[in-house]
Protein backbone atom coordinates (compact mmCIF):
# COMPACT_ATOMS: atom_id res chain seq x y z
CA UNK A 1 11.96 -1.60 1.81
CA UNK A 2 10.83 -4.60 3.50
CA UNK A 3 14.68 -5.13 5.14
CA UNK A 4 14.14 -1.70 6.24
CA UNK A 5 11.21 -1.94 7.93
CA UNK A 6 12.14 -5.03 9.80
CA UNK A 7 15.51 -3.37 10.74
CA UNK A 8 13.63 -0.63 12.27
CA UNK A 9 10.55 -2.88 13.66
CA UNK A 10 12.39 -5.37 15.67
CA UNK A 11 14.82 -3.96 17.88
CA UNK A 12 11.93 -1.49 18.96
CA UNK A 13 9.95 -4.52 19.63
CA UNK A 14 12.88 -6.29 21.55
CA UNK A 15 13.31 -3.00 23.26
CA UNK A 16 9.98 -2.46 24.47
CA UNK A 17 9.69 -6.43 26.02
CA UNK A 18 13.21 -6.00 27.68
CA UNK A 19 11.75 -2.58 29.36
CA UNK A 20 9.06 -3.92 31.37
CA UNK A 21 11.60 -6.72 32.65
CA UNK A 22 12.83 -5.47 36.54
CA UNK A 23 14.99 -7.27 38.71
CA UNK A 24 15.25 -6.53 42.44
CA UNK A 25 17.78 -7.85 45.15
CA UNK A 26 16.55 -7.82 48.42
CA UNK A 27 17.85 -9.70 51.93
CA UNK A 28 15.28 -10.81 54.72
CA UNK A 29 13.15 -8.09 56.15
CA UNK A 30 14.16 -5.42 53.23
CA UNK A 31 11.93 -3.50 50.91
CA UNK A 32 11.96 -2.71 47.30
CA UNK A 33 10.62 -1.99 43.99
CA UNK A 34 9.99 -4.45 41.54
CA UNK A 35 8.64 -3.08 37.84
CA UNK A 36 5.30 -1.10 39.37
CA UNK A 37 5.23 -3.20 42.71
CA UNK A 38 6.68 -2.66 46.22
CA UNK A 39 8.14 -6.64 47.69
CA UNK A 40 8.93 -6.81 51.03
CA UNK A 41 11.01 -10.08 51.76
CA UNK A 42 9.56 -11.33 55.00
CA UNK A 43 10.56 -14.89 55.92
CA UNK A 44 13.59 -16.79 54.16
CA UNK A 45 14.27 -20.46 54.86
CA UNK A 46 17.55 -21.44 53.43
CA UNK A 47 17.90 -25.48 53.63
CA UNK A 48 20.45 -25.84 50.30
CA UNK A 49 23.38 -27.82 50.61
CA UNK A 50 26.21 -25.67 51.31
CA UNK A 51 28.66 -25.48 48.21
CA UNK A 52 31.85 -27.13 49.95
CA UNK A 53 29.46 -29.73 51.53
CA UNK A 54 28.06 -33.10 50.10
CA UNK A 55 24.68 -33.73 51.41
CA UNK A 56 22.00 -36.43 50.61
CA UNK A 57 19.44 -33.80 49.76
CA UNK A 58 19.96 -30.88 48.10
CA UNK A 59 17.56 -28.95 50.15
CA UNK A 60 15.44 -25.10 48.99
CA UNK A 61 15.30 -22.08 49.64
CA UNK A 62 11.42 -21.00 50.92
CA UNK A 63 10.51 -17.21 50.77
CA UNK A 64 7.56 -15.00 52.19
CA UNK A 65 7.04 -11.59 49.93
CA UNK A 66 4.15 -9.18 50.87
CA UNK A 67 3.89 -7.63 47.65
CA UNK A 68 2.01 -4.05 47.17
CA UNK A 69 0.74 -2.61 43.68
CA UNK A 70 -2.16 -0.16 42.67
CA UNK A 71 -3.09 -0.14 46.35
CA UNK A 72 -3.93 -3.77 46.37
CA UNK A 73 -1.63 -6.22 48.75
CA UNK A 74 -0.77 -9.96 48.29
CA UNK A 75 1.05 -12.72 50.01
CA UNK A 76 3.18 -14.76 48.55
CA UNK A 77 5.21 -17.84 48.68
CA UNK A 78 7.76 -19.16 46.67
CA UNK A 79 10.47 -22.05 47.26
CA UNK A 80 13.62 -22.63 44.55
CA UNK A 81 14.46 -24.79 42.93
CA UNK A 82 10.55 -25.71 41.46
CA UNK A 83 10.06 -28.88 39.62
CA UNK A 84 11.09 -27.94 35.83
CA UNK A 85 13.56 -25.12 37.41
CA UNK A 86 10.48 -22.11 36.83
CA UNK A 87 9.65 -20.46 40.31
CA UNK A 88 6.99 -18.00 39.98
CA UNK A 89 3.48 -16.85 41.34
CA UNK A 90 2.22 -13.76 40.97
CA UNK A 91 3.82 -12.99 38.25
CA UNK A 92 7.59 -12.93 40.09
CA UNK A 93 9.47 -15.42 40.39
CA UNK A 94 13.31 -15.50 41.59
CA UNK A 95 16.11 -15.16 39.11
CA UNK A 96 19.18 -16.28 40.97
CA UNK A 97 20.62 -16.72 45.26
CA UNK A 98 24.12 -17.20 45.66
CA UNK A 99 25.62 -20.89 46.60
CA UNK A 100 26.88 -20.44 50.38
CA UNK A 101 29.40 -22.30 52.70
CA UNK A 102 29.08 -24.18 55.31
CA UNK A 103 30.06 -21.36 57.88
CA UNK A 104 28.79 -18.75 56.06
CA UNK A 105 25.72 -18.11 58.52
CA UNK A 106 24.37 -14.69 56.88
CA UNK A 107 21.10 -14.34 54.74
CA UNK A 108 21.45 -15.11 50.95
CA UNK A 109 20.43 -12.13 48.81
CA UNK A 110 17.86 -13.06 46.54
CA UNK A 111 17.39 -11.72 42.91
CA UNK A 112 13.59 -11.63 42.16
CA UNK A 113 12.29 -10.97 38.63
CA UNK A 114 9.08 -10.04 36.99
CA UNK A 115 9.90 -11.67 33.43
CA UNK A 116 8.76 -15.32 32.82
């Protein structure tokens, strides 16, 4: 009974923690909806190293988000990488940007997240 129970338990409980995970992709100046909030991407400040580059410093990526939920706005900044590799405020933080090259002059998409 016990086996049961657990084999009916725990993917319910995995299910329910993966459901409130969103992602959202979003370039400079676009809008979307992240879990129960609306992120606006306002700024982006790409400094990384391009991939077929060698630089000295690896260099960030800094981003602005106005961030709307329950009728209540915040401001945010992150930058990536973060010391220990865990961007986040607010509860978001962002899950992945693309490496670029060195003549690639377009904005990175960035993947934000609302999981920890």
């Amino acid at each position: 009974m016990n086996k049961l129970m657990a084999a009916l338990i725990l993917p319910a409980l995995f299910a329910s923690a993966a459901a409130g995970a969103a992602t959202l992709t979003l370039k400079s100046g676009e809008t979307g909806t992240l879990g129960k909030a609306q992120v606006t991407l306002l700024r982006l400040e790409d400094s990384r190293c391009p991939t077929d580059a060698q630089c000295i410093r690896s260099g960030e990526l800094r981003l602005s988000l106005l961030v709307t939920e329950g009728g209540r706005s915040r401001f945010l900044k992150l930058s990536w990488p973060e010391a220990g590799n865990v961007p986040q405020a607010g509860g978001i933080r962002v899950l992945k940007v693309p490496g670029r090259k060195a003549s690639d002059h377009r904005a990175a998409p960035v993947t934000l997240t609302d999981t920890p």
